[in-house]
PDB file of N, CA and C in Angstrom:
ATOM      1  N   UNK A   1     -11.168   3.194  -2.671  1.00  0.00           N
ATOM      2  CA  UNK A   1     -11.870   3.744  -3.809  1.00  0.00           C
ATOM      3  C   UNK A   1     -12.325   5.151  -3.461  1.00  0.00           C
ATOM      4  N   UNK A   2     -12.349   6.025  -4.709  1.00  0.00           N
ATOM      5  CA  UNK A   2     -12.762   7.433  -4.218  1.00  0.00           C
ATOM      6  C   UNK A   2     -13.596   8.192  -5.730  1.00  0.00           C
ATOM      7  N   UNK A   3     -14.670   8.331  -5.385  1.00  0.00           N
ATOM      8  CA  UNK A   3     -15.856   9.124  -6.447  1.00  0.00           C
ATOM      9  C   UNK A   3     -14.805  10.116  -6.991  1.00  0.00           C
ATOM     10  N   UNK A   4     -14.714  10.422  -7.929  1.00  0.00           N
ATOM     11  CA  UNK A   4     -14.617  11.634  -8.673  1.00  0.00           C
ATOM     12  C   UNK A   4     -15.209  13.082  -8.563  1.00  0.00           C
ATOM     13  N   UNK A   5     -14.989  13.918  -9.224  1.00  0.00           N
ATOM     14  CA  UNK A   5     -15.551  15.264  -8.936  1.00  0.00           C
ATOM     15  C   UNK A   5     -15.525  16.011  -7.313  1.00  0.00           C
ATOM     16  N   UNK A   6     -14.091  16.543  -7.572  1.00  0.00           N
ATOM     17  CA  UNK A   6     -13.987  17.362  -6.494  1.00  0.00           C
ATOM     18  C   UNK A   6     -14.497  18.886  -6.214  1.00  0.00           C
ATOM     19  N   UNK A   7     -15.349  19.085  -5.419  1.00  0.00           N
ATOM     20  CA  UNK A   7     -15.974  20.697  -5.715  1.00  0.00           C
ATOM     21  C   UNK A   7     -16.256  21.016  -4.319  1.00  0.00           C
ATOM     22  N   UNK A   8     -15.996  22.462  -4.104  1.00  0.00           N
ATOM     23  CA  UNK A   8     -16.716  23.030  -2.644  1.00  0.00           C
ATOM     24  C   UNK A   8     -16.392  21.892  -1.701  1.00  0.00           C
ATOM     25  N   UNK A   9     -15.200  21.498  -1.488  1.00  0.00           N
ATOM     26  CA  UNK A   9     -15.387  20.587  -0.331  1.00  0.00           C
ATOM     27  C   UNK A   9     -15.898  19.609  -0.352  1.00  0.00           C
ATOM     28  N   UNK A  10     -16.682  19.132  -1.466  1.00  0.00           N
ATOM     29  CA  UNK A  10     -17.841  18.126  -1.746  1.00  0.00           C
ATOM     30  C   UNK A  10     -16.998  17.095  -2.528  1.00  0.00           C
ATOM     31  N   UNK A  11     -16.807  15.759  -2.471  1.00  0.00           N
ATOM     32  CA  UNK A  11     -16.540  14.715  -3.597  1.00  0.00           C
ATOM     33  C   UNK A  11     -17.749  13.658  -3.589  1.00  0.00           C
ATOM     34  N   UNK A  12     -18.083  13.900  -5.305  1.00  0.00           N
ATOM     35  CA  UNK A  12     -19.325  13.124  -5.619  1.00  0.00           C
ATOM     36  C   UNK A  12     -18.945  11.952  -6.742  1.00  0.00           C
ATOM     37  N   UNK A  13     -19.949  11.293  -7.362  1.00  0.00           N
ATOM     38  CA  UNK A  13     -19.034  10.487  -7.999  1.00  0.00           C
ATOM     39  C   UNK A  13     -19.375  10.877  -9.762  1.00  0.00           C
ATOM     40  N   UNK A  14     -18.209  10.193 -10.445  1.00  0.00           N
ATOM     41  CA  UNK A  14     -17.966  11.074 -11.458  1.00  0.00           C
ATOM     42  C   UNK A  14     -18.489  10.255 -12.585  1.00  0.00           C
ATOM     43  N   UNK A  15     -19.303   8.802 -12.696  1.00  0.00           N
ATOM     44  CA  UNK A  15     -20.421   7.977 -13.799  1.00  0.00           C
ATOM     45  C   UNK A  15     -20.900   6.847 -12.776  1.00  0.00           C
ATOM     46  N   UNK A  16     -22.157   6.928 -12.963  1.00  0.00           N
ATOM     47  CA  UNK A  16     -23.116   5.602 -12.715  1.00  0.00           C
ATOM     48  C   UNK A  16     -22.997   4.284 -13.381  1.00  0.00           C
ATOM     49  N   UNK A  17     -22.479   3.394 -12.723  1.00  0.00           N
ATOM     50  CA  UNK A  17     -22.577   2.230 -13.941  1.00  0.00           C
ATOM     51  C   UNK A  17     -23.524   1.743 -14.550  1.00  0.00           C
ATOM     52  N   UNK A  18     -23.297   1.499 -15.333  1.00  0.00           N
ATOM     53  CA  UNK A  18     -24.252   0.750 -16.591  1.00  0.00           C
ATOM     54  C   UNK A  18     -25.586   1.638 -16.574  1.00  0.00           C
ATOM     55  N   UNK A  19     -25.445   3.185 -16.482  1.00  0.00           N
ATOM     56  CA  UNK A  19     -27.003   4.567 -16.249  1.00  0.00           C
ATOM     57  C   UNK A  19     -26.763   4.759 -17.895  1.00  0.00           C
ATOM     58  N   UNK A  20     -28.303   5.118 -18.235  1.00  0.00           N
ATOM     59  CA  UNK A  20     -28.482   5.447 -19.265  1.00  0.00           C
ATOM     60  C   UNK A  20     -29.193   7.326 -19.167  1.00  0.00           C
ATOM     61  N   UNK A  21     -29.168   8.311 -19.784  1.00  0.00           N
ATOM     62  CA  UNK A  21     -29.639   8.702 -19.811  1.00  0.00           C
ATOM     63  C   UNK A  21     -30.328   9.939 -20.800  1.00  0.00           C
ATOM     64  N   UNK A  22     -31.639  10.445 -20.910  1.00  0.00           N
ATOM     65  CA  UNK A  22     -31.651  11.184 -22.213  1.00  0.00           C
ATOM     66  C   UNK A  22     -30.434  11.965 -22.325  1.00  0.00           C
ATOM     67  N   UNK A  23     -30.175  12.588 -23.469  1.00  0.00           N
ATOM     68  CA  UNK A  23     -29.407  14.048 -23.864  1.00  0.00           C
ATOM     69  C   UNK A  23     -30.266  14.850 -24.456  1.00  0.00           C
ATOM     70  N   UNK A  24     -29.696  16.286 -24.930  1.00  0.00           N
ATOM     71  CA  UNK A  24     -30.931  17.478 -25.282  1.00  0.00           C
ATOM     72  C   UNK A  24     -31.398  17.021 -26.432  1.00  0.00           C
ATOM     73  N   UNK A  25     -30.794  16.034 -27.125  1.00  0.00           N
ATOM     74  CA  UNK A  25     -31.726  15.551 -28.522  1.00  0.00           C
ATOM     75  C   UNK A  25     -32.079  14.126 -27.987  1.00  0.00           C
ATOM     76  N   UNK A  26     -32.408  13.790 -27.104  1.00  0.00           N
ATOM     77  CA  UNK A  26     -33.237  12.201 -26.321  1.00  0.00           C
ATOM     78  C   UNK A  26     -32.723  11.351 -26.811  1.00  0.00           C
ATOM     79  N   UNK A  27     -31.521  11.389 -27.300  1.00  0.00           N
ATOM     80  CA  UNK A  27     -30.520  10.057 -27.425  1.00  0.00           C
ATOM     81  C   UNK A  27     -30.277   9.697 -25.905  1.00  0.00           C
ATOM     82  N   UNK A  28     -29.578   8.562 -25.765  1.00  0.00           N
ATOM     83  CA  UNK A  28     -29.483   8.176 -25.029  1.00  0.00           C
ATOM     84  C   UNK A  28     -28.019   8.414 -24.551  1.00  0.00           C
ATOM     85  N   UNK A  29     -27.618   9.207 -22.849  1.00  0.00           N
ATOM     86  CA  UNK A  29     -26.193   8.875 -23.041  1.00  0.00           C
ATOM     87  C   UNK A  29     -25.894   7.954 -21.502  1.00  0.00           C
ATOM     88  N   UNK A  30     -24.642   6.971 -22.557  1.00  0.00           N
ATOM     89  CA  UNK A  30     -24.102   6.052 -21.277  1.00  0.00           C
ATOM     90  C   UNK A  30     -23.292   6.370 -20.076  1.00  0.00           C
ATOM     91  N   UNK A  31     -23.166   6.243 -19.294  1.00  0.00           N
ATOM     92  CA  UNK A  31     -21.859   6.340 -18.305  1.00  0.00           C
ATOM     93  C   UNK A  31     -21.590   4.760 -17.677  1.00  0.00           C
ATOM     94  N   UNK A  32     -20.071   5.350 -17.486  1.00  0.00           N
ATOM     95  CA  UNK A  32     -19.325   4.037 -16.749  1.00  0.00           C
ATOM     96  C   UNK A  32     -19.147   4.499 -15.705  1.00  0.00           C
ATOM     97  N   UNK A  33     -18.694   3.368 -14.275  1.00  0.00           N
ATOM     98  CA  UNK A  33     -18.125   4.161 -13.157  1.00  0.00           C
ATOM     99  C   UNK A  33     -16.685   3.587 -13.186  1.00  0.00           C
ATOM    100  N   UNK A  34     -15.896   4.874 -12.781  1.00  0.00           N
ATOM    101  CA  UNK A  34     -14.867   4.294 -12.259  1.00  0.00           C
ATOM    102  C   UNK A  34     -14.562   3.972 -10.930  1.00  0.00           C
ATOM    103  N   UNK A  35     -13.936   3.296 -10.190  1.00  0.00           N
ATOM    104  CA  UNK A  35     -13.195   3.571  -8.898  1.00  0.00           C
ATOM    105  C   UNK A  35     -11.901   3.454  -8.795  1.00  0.00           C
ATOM    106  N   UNK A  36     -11.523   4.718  -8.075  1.00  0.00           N
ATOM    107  CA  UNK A  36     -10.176   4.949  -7.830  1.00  0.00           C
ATOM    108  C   UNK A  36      -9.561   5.086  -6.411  1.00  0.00           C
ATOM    109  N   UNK A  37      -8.452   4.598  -6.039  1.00  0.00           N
ATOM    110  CA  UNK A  37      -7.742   4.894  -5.168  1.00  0.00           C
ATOM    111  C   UNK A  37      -7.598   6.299  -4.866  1.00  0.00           C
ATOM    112  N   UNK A  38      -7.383   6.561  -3.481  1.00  0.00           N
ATOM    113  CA  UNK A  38      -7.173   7.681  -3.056  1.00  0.00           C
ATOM    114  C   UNK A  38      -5.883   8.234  -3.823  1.00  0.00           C
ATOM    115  N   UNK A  39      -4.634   7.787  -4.280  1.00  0.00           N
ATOM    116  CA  UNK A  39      -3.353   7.815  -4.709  1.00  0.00           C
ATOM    117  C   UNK A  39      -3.450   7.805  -6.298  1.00  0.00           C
ATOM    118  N   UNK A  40      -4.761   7.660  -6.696  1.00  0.00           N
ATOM    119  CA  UNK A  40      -4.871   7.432  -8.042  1.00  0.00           C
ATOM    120  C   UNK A  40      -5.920   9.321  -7.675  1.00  0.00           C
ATOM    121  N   UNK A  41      -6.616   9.351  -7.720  1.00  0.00           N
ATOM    122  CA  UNK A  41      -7.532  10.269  -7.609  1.00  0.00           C
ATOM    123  C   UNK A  41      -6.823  11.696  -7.505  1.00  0.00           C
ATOM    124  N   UNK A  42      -5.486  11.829  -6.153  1.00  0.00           N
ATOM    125  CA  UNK A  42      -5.503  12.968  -6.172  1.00  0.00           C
ATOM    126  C   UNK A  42      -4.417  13.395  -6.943  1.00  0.00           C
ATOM    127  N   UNK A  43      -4.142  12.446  -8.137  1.00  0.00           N
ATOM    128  CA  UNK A  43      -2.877  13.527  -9.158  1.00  0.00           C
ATOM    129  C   UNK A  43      -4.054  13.706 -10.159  1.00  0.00           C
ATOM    130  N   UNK A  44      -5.400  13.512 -10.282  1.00  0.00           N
ATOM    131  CA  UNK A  44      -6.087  13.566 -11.263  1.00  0.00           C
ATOM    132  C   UNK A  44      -6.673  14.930 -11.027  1.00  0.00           C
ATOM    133  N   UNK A  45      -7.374  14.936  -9.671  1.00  0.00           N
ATOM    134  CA  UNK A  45      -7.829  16.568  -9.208  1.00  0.00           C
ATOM    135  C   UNK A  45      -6.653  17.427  -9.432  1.00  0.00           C
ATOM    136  N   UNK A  46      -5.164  16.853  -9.354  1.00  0.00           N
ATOM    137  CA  UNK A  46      -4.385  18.227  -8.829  1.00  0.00           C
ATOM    138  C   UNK A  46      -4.465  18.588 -10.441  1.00  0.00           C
ATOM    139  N   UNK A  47      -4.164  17.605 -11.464  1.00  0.00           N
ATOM    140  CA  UNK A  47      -4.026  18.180 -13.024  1.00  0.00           C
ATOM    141  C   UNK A  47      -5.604  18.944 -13.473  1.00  0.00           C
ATOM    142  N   UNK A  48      -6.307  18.327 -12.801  1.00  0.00           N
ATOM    143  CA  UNK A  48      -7.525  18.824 -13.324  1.00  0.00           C
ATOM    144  C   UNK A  48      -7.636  20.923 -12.618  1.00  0.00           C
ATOM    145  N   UNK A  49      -7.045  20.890 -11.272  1.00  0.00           N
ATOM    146  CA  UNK A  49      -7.144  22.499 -11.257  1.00  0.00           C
ATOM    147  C   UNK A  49      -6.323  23.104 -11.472  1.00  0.00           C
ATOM    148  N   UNK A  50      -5.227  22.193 -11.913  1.00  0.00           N
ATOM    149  CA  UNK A  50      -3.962  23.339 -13.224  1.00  0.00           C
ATOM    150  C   UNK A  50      -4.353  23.479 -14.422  1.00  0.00           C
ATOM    151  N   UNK A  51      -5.396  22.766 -14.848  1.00  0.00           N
ATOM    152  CA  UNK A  51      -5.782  23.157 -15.979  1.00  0.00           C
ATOM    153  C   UNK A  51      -7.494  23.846 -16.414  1.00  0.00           C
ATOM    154  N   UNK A  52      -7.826  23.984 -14.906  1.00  0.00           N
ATOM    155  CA  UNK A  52      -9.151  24.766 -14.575  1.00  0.00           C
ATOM    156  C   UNK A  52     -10.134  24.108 -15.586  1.00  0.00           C
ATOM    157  N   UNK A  53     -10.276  22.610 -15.574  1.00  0.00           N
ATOM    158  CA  UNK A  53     -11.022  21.232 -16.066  1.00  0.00           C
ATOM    159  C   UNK A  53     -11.723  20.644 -14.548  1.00  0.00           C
ATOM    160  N   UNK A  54     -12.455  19.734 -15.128  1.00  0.00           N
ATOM    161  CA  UNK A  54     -13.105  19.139 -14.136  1.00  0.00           C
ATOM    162  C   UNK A  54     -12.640  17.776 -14.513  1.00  0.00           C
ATOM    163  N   UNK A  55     -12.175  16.955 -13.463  1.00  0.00           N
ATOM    164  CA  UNK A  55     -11.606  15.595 -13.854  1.00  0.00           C
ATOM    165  C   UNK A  55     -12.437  14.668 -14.534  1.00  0.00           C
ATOM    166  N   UNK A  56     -13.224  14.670 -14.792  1.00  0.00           N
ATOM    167  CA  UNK A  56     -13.894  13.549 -15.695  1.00  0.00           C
ATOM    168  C   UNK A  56     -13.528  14.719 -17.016  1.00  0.00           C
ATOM    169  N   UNK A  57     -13.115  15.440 -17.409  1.00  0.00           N
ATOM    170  CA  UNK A  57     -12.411  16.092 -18.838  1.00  0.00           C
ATOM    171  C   UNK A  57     -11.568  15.286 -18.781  1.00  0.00           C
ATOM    172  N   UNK A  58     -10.489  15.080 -18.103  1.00  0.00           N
ATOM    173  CA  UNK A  58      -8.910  14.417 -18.264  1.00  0.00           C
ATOM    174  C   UNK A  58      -9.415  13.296 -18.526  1.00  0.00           C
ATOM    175  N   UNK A  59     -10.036  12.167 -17.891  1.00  0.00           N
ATOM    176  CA  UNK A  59     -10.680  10.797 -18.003  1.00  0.00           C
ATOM    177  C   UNK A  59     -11.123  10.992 -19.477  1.00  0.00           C
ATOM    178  N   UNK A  60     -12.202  11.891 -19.558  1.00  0.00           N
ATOM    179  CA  UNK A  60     -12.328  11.727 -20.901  1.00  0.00           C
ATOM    180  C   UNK A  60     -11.203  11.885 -22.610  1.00  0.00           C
ATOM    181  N   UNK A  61     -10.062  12.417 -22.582  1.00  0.00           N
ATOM    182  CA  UNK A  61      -9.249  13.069 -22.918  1.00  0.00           C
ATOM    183  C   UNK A  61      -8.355  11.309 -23.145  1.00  0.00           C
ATOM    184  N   UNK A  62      -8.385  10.962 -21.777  1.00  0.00           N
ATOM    185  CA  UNK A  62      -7.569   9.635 -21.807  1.00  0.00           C
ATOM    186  C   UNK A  62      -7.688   8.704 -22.478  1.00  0.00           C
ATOM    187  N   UNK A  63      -9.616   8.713 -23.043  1.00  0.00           N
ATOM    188  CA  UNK A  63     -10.305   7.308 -23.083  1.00  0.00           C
ATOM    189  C   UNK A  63     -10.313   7.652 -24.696  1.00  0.00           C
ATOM    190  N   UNK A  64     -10.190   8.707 -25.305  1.00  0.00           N
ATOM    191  CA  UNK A  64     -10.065   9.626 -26.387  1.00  0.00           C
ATOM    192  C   UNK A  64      -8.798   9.016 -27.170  1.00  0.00           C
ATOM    193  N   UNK A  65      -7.676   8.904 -26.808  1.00  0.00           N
ATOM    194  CA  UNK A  65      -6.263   8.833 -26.735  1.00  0.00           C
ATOM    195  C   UNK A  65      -6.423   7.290 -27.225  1.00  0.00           C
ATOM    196  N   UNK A  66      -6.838   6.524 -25.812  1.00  0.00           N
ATOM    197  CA  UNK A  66      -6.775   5.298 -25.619  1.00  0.00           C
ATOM    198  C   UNK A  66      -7.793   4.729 -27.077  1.00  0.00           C
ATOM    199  N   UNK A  67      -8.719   5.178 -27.550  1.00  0.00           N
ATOM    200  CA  UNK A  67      -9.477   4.728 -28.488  1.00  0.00           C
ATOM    201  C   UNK A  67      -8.858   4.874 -30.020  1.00  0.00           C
ATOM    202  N   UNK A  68      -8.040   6.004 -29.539  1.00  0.00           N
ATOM    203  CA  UNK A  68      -7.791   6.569 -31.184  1.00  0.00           C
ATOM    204  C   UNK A  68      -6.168   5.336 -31.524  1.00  0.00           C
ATOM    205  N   UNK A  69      -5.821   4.859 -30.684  1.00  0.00           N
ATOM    206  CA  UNK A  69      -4.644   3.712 -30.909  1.00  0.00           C
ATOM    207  C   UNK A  69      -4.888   2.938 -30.409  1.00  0.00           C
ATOM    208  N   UNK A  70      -6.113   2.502 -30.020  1.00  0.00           N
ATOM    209  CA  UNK A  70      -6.524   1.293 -30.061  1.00  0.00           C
ATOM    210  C   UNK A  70      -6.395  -0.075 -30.719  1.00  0.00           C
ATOM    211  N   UNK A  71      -6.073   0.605 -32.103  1.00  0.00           N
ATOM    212  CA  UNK A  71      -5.834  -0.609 -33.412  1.00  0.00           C
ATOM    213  C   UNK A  71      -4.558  -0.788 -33.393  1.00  0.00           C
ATOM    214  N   UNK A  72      -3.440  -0.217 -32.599  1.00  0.00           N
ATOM    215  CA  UNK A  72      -2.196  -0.408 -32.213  1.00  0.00           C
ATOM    216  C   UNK A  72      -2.214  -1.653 -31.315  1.00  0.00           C
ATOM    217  N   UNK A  73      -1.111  -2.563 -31.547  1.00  0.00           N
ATOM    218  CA  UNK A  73      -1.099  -3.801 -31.007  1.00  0.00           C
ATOM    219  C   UNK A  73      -0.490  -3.667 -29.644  1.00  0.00           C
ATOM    220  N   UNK A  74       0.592  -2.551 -29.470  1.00  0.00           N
ATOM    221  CA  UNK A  74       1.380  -1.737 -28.383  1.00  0.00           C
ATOM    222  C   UNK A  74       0.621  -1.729 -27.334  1.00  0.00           C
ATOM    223  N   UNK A  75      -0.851  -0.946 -27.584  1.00  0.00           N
ATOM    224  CA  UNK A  75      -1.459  -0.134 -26.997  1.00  0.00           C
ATOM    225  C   UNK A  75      -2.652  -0.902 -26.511  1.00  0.00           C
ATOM    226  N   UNK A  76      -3.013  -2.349 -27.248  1.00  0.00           N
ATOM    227  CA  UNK A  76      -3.575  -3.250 -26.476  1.00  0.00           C
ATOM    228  C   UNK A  76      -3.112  -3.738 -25.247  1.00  0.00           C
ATOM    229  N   UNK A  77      -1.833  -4.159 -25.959  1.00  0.00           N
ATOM    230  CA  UNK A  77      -0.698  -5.211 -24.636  1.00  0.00           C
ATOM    231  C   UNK A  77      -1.112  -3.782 -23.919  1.00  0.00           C
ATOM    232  N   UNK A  78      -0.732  -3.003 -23.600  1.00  0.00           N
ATOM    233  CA  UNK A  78      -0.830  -2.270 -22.403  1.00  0.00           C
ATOM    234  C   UNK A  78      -2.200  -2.340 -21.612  1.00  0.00           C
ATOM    235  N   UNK A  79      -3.415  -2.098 -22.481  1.00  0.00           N
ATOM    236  CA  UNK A  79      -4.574  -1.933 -22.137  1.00  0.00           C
ATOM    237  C   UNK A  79      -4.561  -3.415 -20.944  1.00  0.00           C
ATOM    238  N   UNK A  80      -4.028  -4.496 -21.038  1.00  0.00           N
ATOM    239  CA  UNK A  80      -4.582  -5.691 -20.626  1.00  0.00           C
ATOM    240  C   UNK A  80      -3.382  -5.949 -19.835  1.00  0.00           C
ATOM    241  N   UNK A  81      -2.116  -5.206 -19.898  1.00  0.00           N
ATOM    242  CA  UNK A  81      -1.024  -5.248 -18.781  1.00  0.00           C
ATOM    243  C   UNK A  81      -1.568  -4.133 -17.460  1.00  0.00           C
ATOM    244  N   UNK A  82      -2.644  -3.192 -17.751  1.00  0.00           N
ATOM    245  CA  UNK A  82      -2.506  -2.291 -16.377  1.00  0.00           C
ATOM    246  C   UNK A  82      -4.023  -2.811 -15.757  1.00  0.00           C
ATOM    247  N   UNK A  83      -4.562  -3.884 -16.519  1.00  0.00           N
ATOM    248  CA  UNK A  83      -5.982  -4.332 -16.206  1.00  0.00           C
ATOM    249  C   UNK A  83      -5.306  -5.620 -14.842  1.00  0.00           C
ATOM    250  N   UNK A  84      -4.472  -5.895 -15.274  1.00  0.00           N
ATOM    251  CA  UNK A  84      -3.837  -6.875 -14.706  1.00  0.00           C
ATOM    252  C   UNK A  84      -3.128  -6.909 -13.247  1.00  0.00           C
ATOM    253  N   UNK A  85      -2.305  -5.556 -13.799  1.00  0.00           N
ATOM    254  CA  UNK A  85      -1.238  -4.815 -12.942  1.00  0.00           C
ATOM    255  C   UNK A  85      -2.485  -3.946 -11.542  1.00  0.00           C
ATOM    256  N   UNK A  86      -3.086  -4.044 -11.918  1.00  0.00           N
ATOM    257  CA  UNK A  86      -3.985  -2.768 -11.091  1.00  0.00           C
ATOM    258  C   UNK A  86      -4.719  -3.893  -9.985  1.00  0.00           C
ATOM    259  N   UNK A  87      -4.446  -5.051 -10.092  1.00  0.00           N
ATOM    260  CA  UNK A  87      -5.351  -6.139  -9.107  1.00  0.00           C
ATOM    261  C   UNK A  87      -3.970  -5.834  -7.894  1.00  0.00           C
ATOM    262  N   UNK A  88      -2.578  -5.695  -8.095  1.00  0.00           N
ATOM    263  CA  UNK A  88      -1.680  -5.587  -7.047  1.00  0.00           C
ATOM    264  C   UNK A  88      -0.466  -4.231  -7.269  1.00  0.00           C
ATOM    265  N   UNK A  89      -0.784  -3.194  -8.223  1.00  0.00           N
ATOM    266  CA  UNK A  89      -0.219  -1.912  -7.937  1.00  0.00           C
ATOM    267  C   UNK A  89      -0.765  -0.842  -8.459  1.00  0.00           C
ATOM    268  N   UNK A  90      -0.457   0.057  -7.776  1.00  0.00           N
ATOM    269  CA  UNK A  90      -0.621   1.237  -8.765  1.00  0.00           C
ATOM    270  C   UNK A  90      -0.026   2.116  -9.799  1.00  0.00           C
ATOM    271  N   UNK A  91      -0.882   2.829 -10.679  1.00  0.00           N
ATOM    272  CA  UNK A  91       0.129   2.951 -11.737  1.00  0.00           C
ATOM    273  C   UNK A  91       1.243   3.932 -11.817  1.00  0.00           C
ATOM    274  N   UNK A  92       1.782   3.804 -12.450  1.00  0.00           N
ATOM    275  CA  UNK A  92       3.264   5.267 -12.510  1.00  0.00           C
ATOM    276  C   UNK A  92       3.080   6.263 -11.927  1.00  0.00           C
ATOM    277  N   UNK A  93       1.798   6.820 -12.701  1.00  0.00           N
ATOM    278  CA  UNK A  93       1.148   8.360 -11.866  1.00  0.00           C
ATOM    279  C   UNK A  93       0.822   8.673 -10.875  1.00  0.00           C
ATOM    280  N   UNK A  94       0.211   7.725 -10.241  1.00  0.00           N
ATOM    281  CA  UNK A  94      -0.205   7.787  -8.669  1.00  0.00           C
ATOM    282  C   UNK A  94       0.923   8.337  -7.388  1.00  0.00           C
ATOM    283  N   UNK A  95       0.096   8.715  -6.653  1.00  0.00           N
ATOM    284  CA  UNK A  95       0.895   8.977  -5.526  1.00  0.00           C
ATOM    285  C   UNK A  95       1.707   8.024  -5.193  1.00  0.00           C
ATOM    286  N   UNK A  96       2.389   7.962  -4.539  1.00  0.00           N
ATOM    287  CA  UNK A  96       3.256   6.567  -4.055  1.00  0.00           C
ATOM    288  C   UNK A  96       2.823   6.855  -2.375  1.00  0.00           C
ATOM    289  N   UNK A  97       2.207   7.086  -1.509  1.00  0.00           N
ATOM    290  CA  UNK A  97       2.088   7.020  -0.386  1.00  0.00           C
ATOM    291  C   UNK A  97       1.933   5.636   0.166  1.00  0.00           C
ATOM    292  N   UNK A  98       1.043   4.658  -0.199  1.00  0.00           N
ATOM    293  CA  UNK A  98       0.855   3.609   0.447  1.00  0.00           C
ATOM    294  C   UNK A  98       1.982   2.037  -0.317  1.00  0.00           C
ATOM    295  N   UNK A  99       2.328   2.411  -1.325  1.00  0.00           N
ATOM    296  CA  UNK A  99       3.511   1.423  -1.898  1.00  0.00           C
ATOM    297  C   UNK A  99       4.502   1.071  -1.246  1.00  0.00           C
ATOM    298  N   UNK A 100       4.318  -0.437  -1.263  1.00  0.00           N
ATOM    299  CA  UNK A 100       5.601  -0.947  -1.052  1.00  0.00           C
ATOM    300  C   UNK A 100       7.124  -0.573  -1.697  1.00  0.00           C
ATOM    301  N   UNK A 101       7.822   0.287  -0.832  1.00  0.00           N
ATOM    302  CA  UNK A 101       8.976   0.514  -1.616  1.00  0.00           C
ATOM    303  C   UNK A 101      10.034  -0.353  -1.475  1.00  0.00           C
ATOM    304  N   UNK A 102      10.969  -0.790  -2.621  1.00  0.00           N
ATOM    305  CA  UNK A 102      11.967  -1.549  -2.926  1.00  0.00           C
ATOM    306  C   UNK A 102      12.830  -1.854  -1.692  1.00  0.00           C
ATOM    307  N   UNK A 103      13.159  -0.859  -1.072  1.00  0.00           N
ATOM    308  CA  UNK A 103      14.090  -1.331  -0.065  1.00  0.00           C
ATOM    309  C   UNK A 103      13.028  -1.921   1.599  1.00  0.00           C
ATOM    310  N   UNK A 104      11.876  -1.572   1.224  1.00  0.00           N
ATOM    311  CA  UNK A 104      11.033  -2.316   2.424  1.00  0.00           C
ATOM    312  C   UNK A 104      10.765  -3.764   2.339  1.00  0.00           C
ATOM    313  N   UNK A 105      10.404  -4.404   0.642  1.00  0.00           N
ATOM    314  CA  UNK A 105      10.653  -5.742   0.514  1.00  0.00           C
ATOM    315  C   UNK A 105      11.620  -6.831   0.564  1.00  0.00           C
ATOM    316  N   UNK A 106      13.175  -6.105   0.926  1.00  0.00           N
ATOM    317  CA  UNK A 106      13.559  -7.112   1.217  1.00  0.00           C
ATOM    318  C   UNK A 106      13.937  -7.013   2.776  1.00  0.00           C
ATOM    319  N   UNK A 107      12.793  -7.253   3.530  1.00  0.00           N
ATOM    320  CA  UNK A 107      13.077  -7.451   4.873  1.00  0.00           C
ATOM    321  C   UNK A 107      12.612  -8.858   4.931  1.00  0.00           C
TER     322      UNK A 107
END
């Protein structure tokens, strides 16, 4: 697992779970945490400083996406295929450094 927000050398983490906190009009705002793999994390920093964003933008951008086809039946099955998939791989995007590759499993 690896915090989010890469800066100055520094990685901190990028939501508190289940934190509430004011905003400039004292609503309340939520955060989630994520945790990510090292292999998940660093294609997120590398897109995040090609696009001179801070990675919780892209996360947010994703969850944006993910909400707005939500009512897509497609886009459920997926939601609950990578919830699934993520207990024993990682996803497409990720680095592949630590994966089992195809020709190593059949030894």
């Amino acid at each position: 697992m690896v915090p989010l927000f890469a800066g100055a050398g520094l990685v901190g983490t990028l939501l508190g779970l289940a934190a509430s906190t004011p905003n400039r009009e004292g609503d309340c705002m939520h955060s989630i945490k994520i945790h990510l793999e090292n292999e998940e994390f660093q294609p997120l920093v590398r897109l995040a400083e090609q696009l001179k964003l801070d990675p919780a933008d892209i996360v947010y951008a994703g969850l944006n996406r993910v909400m707005q086809q939500v009512g897509d039946a497609a886009m459920q099955q997926e939601i609950l295929l990578l919830k699934s998939a993520r207990q024993t791989q990682l996803p497409n995007w990720a680095d592949r450094a630590r994966e089992i590759h195809a020709y190593e499993s059949m030894t």
